[in-house]
Protein backbone atom coordinates (compact mmCIF):
# COMPACT_ATOMS: atom_id res chain seq x y z
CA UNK A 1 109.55 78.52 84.35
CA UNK A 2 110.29 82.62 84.79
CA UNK A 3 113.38 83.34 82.72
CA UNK A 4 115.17 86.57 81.60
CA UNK A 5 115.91 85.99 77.96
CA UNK A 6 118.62 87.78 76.70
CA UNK A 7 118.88 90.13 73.55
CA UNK A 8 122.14 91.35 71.86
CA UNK A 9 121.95 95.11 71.52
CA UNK A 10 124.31 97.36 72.12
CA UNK A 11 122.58 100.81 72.31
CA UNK A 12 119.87 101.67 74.55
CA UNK A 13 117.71 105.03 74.01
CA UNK A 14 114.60 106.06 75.99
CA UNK A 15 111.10 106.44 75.11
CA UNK A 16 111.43 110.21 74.30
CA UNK A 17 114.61 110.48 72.81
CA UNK A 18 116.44 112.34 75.45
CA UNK A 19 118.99 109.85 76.54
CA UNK A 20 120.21 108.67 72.76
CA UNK A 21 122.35 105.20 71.68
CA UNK A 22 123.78 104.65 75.48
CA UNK A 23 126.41 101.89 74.85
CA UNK A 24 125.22 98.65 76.67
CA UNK A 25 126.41 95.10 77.00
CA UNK A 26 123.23 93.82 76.30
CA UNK A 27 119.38 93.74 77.09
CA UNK A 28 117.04 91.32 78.60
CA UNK A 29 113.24 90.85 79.80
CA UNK A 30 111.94 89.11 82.35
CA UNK A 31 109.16 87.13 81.55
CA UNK A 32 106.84 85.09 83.81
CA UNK A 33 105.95 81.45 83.65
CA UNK A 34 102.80 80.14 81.33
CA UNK A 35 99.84 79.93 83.37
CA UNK A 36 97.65 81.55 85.65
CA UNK A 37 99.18 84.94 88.49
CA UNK A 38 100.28 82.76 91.67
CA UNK A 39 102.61 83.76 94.05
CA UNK A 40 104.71 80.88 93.78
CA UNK A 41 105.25 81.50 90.40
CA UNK A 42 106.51 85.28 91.44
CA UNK A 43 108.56 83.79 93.67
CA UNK A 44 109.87 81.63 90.39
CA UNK A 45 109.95 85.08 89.10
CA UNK A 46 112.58 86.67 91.09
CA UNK A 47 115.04 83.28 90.99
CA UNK A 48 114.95 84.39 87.81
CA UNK A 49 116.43 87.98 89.06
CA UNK A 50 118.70 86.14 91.40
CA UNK A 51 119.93 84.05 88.27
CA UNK A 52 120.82 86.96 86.55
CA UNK A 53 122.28 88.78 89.13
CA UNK A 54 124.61 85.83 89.95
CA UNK A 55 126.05 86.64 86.66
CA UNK A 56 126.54 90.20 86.75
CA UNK A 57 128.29 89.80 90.16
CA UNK A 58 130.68 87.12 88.42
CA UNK A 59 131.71 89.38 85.39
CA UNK A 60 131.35 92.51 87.56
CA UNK A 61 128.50 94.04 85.31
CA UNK A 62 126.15 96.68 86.30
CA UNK A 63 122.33 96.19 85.87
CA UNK A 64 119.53 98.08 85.81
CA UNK A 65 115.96 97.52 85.87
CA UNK A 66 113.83 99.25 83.77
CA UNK A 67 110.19 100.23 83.87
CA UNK A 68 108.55 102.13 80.57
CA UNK A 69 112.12 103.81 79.41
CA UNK A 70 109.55 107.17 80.21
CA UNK A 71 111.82 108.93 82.41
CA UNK A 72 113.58 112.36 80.48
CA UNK A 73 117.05 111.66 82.34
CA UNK A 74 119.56 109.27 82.41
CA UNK A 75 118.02 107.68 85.87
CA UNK A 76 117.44 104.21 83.61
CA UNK A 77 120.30 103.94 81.85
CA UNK A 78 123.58 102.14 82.41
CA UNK A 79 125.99 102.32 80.17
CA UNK A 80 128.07 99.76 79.57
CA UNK A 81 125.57 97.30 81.87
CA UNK A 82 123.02 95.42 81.53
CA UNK A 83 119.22 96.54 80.99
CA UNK A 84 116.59 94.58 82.46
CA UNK A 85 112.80 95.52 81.11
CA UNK A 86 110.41 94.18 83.08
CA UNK A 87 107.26 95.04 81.50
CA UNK A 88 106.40 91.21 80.82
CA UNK A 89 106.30 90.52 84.98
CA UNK A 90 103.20 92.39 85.34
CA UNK A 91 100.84 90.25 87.53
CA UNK A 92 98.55 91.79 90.70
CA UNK A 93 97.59 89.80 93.75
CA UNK A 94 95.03 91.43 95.87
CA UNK A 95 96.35 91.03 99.52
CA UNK A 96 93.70 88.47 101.67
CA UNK A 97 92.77 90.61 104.83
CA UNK A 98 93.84 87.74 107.35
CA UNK A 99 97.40 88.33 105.94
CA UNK A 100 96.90 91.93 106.56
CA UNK A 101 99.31 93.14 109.99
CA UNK A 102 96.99 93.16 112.65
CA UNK A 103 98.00 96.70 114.32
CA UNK A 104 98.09 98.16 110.15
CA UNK A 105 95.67 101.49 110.54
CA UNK A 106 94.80 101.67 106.47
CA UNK A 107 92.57 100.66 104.58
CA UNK A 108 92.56 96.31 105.14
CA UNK A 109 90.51 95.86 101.91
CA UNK A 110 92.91 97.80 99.87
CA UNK A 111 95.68 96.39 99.13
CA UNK A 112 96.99 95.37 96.20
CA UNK A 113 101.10 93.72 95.32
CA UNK A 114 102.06 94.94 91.82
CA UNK A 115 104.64 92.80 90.10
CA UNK A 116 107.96 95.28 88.34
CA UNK A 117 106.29 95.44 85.34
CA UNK A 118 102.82 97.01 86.18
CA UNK A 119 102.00 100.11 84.88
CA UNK A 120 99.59 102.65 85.96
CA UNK A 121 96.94 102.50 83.69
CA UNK A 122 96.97 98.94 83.89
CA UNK A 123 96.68 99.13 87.28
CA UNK A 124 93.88 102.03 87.14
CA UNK A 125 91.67 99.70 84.55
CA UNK A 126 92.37 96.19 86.83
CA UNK A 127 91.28 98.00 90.17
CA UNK A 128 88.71 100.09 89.35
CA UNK A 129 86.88 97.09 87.85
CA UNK A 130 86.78 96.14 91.71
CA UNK A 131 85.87 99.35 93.21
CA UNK A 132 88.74 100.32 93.80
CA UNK A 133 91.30 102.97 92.96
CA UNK A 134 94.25 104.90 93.52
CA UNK A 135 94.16 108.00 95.33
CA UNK A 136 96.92 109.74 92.93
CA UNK A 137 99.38 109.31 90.63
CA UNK A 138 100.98 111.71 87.32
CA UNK A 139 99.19 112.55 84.90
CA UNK A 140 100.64 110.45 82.34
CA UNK A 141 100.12 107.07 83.46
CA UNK A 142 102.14 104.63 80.77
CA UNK A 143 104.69 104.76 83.53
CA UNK A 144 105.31 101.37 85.40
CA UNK A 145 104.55 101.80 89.17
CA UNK A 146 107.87 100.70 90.69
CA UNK A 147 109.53 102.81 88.14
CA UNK A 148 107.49 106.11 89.05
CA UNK A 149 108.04 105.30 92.31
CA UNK A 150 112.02 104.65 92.47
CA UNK A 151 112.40 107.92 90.67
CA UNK A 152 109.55 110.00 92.96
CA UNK A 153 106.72 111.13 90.52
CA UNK A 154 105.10 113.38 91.57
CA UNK A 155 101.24 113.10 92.63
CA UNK A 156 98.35 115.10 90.90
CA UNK A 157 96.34 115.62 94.50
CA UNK A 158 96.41 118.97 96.19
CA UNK A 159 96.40 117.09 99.86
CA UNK A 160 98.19 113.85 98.93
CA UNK A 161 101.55 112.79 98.68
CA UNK A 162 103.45 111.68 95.51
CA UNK A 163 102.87 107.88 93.91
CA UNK A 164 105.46 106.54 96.13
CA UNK A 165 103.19 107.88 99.43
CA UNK A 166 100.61 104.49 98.66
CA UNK A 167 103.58 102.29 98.71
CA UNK A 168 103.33 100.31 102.07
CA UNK A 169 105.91 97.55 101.18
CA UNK A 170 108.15 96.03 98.42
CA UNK A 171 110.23 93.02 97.21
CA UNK A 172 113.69 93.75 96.85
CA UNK A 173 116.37 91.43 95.29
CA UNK A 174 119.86 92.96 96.45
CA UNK A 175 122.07 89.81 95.80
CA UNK A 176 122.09 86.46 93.56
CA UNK A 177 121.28 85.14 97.73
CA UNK A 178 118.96 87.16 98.76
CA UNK A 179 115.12 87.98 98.42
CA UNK A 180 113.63 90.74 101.03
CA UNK A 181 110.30 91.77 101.58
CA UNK A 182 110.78 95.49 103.14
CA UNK A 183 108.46 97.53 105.27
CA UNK A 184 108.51 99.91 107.70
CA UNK A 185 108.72 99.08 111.16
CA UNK A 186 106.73 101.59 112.58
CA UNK A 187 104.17 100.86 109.94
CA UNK A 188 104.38 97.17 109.34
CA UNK A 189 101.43 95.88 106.64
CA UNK A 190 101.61 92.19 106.40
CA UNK A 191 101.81 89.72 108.79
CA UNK A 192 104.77 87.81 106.91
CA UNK A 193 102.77 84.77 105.28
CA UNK A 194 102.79 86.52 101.71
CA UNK A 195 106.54 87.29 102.22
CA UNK A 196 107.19 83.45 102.72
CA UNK A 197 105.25 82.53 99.59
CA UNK A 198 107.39 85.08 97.52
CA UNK A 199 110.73 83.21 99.11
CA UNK A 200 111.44 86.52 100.65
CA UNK A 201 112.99 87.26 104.29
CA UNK A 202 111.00 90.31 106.27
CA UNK A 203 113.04 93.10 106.82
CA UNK A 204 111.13 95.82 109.03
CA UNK A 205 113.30 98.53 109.22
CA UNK A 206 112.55 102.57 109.04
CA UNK A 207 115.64 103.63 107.51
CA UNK A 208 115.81 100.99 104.94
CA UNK A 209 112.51 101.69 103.67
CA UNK A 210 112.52 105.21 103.67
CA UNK A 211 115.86 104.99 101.32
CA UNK A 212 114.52 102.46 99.05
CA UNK A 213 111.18 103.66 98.47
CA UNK A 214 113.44 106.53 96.08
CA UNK A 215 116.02 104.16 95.25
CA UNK A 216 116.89 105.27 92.22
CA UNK A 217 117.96 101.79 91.21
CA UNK A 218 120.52 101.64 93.69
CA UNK A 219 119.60 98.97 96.36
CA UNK A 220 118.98 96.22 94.23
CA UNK A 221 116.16 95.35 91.60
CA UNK A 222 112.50 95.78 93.51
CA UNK A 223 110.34 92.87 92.04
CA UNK A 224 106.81 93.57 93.82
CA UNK A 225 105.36 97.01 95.70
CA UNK A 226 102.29 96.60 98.03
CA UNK A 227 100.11 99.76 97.55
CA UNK A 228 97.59 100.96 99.72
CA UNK A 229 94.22 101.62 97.17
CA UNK A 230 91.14 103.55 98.37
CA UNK A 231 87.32 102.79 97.33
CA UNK A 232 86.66 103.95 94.27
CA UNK A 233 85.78 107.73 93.19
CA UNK A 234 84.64 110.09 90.88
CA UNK A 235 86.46 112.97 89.47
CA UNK A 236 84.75 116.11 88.48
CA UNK A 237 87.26 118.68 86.04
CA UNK A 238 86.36 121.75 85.07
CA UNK A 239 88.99 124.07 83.23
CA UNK A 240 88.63 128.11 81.89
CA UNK A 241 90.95 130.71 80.91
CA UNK A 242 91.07 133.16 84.44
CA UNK A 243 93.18 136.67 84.48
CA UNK A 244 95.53 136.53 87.50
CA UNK A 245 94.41 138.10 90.71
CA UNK A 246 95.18 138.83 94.40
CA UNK A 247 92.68 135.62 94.79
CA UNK A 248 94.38 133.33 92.58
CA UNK A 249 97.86 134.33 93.69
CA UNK A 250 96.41 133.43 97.13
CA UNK A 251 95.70 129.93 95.82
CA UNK A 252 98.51 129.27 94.07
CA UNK A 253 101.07 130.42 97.10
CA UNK A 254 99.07 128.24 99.59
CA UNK A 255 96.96 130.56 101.07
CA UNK A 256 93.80 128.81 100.45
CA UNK A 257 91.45 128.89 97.85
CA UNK A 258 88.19 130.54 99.50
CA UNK A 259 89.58 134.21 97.78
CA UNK A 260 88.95 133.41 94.29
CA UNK A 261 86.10 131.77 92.18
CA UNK A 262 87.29 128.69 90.70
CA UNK A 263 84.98 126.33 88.13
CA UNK A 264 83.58 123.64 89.38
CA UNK A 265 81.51 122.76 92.53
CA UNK A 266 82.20 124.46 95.50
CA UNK A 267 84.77 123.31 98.57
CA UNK A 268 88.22 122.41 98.43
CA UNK A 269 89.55 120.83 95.22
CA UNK A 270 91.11 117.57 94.99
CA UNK A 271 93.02 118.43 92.26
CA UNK A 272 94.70 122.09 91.26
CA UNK A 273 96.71 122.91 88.09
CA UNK A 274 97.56 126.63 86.95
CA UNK A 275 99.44 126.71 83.26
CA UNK A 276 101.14 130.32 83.64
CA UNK A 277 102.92 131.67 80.45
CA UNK A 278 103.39 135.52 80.43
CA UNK A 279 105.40 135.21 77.79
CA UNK A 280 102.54 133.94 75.98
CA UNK A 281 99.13 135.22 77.56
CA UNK A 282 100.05 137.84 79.75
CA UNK A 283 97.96 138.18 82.59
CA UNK A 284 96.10 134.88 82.28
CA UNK A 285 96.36 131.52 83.40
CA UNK A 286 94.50 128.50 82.27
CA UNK A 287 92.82 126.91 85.84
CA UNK A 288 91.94 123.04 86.03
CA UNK A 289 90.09 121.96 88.90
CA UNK A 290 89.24 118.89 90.25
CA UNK A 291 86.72 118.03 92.68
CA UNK A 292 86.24 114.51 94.33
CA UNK A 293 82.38 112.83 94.60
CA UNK A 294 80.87 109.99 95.60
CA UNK A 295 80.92 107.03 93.35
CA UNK A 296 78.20 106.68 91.09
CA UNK A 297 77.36 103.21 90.52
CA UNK A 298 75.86 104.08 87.24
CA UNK A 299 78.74 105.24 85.61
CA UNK A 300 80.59 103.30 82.63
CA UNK A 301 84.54 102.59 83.38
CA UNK A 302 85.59 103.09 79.41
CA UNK A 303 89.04 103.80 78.43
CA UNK A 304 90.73 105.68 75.89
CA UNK A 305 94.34 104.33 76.13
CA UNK A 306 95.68 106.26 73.26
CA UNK A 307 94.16 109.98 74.73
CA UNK A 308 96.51 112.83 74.18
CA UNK A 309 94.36 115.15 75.93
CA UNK A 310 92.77 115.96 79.28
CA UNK A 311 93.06 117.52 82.32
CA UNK A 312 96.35 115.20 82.85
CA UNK A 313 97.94 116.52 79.50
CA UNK A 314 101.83 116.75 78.97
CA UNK A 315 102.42 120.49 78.04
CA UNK A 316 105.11 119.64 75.67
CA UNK A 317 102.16 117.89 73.53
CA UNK A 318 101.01 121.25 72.93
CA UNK A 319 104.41 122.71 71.89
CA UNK A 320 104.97 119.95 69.52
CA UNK A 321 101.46 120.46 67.88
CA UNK A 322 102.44 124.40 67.43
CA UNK A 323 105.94 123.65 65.86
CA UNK A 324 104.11 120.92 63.90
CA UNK A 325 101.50 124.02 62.14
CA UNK A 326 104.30 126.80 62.89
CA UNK A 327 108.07 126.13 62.74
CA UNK A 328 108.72 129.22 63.83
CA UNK A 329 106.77 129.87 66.71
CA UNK A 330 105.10 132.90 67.53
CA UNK A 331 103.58 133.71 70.67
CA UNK A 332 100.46 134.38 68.85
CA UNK A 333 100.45 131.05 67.57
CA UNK A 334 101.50 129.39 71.09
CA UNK A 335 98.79 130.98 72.62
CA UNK A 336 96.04 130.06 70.01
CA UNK A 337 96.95 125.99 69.84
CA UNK A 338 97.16 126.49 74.10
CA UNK A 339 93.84 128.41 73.87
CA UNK A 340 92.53 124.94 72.15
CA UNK A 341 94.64 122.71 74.02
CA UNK A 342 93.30 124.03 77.32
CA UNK A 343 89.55 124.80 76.36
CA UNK A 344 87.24 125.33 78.89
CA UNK A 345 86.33 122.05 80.17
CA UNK A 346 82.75 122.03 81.97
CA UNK A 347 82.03 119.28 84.75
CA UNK A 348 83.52 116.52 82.72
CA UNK A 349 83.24 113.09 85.28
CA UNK A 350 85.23 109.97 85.31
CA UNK A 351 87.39 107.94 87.43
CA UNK A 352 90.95 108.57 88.61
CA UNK A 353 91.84 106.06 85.52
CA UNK A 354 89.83 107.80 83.00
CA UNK A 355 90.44 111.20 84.08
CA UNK A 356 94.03 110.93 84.57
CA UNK A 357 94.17 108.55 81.58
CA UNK A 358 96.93 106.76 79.25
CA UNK A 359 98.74 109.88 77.29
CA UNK A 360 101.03 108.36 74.61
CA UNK A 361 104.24 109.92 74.59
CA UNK A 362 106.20 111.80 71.85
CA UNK A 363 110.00 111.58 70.86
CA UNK A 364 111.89 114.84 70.34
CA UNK A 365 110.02 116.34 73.48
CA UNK A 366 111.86 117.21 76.79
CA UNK A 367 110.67 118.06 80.46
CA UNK A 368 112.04 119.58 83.60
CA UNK A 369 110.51 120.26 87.03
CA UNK A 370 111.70 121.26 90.33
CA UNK A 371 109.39 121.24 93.72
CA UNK A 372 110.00 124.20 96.07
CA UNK A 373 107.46 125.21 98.78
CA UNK A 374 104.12 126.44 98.04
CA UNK A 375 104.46 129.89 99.14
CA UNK A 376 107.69 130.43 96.89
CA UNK A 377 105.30 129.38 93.63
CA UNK A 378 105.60 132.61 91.84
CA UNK A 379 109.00 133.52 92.91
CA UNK A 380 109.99 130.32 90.83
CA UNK A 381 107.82 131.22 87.84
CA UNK A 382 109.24 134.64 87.93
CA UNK A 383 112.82 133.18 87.60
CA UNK A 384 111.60 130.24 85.05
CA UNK A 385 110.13 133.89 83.20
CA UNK A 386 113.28 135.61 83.17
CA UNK A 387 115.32 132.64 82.42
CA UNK A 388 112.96 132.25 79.14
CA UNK A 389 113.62 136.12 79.10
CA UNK A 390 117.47 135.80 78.83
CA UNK A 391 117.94 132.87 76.47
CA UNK A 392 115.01 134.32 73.86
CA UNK A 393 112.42 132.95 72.24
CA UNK A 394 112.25 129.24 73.08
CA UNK A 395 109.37 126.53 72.43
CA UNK A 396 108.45 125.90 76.20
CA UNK A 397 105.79 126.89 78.77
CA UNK A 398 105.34 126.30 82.64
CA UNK A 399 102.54 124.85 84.78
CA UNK A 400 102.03 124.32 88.17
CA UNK A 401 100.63 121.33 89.91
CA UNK A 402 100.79 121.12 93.78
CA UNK A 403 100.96 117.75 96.14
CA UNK A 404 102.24 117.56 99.67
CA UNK A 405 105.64 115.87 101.53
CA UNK A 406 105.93 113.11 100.30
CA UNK A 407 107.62 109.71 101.80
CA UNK A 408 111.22 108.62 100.51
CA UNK A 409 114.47 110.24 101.81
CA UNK A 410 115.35 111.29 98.10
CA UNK A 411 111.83 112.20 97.17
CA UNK A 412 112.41 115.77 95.11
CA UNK A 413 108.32 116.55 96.76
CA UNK A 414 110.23 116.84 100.26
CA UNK A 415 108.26 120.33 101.78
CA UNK A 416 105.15 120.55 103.59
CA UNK A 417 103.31 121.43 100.73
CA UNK A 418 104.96 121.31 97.18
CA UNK A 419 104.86 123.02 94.26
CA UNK A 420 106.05 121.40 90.90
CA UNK A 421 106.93 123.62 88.89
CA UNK A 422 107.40 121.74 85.02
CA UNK A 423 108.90 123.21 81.96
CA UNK A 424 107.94 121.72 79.13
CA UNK A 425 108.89 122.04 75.38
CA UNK A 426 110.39 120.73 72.15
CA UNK A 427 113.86 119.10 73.16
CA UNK A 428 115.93 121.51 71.24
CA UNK A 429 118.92 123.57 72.56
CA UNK A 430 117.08 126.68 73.13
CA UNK A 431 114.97 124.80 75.43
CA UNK A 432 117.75 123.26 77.34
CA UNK A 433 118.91 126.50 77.21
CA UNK A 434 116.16 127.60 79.00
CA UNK A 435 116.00 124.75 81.33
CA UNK A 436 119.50 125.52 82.61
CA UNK A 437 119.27 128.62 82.99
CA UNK A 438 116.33 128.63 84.78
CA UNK A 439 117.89 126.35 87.85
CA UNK A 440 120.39 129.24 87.82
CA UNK A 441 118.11 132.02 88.31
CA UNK A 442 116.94 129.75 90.94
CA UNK A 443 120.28 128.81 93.26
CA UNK A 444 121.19 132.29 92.33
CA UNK A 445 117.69 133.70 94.16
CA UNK A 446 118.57 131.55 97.28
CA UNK A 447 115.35 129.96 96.43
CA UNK A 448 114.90 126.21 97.63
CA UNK A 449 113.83 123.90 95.52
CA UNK A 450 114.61 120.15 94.17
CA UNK A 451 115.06 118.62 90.71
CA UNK A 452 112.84 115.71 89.43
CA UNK A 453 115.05 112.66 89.37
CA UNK A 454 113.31 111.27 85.91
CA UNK A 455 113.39 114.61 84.06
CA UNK A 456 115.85 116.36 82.17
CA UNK A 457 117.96 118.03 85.26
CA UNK A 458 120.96 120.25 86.09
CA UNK A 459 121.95 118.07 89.13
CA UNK A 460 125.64 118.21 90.56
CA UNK A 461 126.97 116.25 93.51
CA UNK A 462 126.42 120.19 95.26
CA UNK A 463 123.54 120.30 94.03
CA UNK A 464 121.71 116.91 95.55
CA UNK A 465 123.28 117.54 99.14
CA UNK A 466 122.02 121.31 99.23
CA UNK A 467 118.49 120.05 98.53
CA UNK A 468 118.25 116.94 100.40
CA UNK A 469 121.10 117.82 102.92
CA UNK A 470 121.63 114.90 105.74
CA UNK A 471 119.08 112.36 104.32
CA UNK A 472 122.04 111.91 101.32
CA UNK A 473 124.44 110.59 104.18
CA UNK A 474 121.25 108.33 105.52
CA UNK A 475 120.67 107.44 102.09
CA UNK A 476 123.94 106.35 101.41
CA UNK A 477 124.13 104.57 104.29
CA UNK A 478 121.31 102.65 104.13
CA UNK A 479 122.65 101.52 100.69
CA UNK A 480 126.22 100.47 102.53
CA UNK A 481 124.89 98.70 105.19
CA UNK A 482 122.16 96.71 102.51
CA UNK A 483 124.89 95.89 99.95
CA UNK A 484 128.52 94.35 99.83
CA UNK A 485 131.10 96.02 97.55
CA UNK A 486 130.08 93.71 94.33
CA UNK A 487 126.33 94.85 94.87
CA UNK A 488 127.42 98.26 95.18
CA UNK A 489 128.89 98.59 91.86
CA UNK A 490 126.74 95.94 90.14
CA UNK A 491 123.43 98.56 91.26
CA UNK A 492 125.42 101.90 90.30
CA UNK A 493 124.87 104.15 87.26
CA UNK A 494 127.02 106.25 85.64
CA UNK A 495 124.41 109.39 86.06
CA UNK A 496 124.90 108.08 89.96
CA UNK A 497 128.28 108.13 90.08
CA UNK A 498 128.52 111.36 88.44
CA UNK A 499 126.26 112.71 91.69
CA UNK A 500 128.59 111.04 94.19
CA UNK A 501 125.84 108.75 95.21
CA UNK A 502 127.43 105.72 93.78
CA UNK A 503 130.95 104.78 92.45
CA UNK A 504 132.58 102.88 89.94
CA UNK A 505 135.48 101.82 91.82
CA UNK A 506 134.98 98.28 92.76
């Protein structure tokens, strides 16, 4: 049978080393049964959930279901709860196409239900072995896929929304009595059958899903997320070192990208990144382009799980290898290891997996990003630069990557067209420093912009209604209506409570 077995520690600390020895009651996993994927055992799976739940609403202790531990912030933790990893529930049930909505305009072959636990480049390797893939995701992909998508990832596609935008339906467990399968009504996917075998009731509703789908933890634990996958792809990448001009401004404000020569083949990319650091090339900017082709049936799907580089790479990588040869840190220096770091790459091909592969995280790093509308890009980097500017030297550097709106009423990607806007570095004070400053240069410009939920942040309860402004209310009330007052506690946080989105009064 599925069980949660339960292990007595009492200090809980993320993958990077951000969020350090956060008191907890105690930790468990969820494992499946033995055998073979079936969705009767998943629906064993989440009476396991229920179970559990039954006893945190008895002794009035807060859980928490947790995906990789990869997010900067305190988003996973709950102090003085209960932790719930989940990366043991991973099984994936391609959907039949009879069970498939009949009115559902996607893609009827493509959908796949991803139990908690998945992660993305699990997901990448199991559906591109079908000819299939997904049609974005981040760049670092040891992330589970309910956890990137409760705290709004963002996306790595120039026209696509973030992770959470190929989400067309999830399992969510908001009680020890009750097991919903949630989709839009407006958009419904399934035709119900699939919800029955998982022991779950059908809950179409807008509102409900358009809360949840950012959840932040706060409705409930989701067991299962139906995504939406698209035939399978290739990726062409091509990187150089390009001074900044009228033409590449152009691009990287939105206006198109027909003013400036780019690497790679012509037409619009697929995928855009621009790593701008004045402070350490001036003048420059290191261009990654991505085009998308036709599969090639000929090519090999190999993996390199343990890559630290690529097109995808985590900046703060870089700044770790510098302070690694340097403790000091010149710019010199910074812009030599980025110089190797971001080498010209020349019409390297692979899939979305391989391209966008596994990149294994490092402790001691720290990352921030905000998304603000395209055309504001280098009025953000120009306050990110003078924030860097005020605090001094500090071991950080900005990129831009670029995605559109994205679904969720608490997704940070919430204009048209996004930029994100990352700072990443060594997690020391200067760079927190930096990091906090830098949202301060930003409020104080009148500049609009929102904070990644799973990176480091300088979020206030002012702060999270200014950027999302009446969807907090709908938000909140979606979570009212879903939960009684034992759930709502039970499914707070502290780093909730803290933003007024949750409370600990009970």
């Amino acid at each position: 049978m599925a069980r949660t077995i339960f292990f007595d520690e009492r200090e809980w600390t993320n993958w990077h080393l951000t969020v350090r020895d956060q008191p907890i009651a105690g930790r468990f996993e969820l494992h499946n049964s033995a055998g073979a994927p079936t969705l009767a055992r998943m629906a064993e799976s989440a009476a396991a959930v229920q179970k559990l739940l039954a006893r945190a609403f008895a002794e009035r202790r807060r859980v928490r279901a947790q995906g990789a531990a990869w997010s900067f912030s305190e988003a996973p933790a709950v102090p003085g709860g209960w932790s719930l990893a989940t990366g043991y529930a991973n099984w994936l049930f391609p959907l039949p196409s009879p069970h498939v909505a009949p009115d559902f305009s996607g893609d009827r072959d493509g959908l796949m239900l991803c139990q908690t636990g998945i992660s993305v480049s699990e997901l990448n390797i199991y559906l591109e072995a079908r000819g299939r893939s997904l049609a974005t995701t981040g760049a670092s992909n040891g992330q589970t896929i309910v956890g990137a998508m409760s705290t709004g990832t963002h996306g790595s596609a120039v026209d696509q929304p973030a992770i959470q935008g190929q989400v067309r339906g999830f399992q969510l467990i908001p009680s020890p009595d009750r097991n919903l399968w949630v989709e839009p009504e407006s958009r419904p996917a399934t035709d119900g059958r699939m919800a029955a075998a998982l022991g779950a009731t059908v809950v179409r509703d807008d509102r409900l899903f358009a809360a949840a789908l950012v959840g932040l933890g706060a409705f409930g634990v989701i067991h299962a997320v139906l995504v939406e996958t698209a035939p399978i792809f290739l990726m062409e990448m091509n990187r150089q070192r390009m001074p900044m001009s009228a033409g590449l401004d152009r691009a990287m404000t939105g206006g198109g990208f027909d003013a400036v020569d780019l690497p790679g083949p012509e037409g619009r990319p697929y995928f855009f990144q621009s790593v701008v650091n004045q402070h350490i090339d001036r003048g420059h900017a290191y261009v990654t382009v991505g085009h998308k082709l036709p599969w090639d049936a000929a090519h090999r799907l190999e993996y390199r799980i343990r890559e630290r580089r690529g097109p995808g790479y985590n900046l703060a990588v870089v700044v770790a290898n510098v302070l690694e040869a340097a403790p000091g840190l010149t710019p010199r220096l910074t812009k030599a290891i980025l110089s190797d770091q971001l080498g010209p790459v020349v019409a390297r091909r692979g899939s979305w997996g391989q391209i966008f592969n596994f990149t294994t995280p490092r402790a001691g790093v720290g990352g921030a990003a905000v998304a603000a509308p395209v055309e504001r890009t280098l009025d953000v980097l120009e306050q990110f630069q003078k924030a860097l500017a005020t605090v001094g030297q500090a071991p950080v550097a900005f990129a831009c990557r670029y995605c559109v709106r994205s679904p969720g009423l608490l997704a940070f990607t919430r204009y048209p067209r996004c930029t994100i806007v990352d700072i990443d570095g060594i997690d020391s004070r200067s760079t927190r420093r930096v990091m906090t400053q830098a949202i301060a240069n930003l409020r104080a410009a009148g500049i609009p912009h929102a904070e990644h939920w799973g990176k480091l942040n300088q979020m206030t309860a002012a702060s999270v209604r200014d950027a999302y402004g009446d969807d907090v209310e709908t938000w909140m009330r979606a979570r009212t209506d879903l939960l009684d007052r034992e759930g709502e506690y039970v499914f707070g946080s502290a780093f909730l409570d803290r933003l007024g989105l949750t409370s600990a009064r009970f």
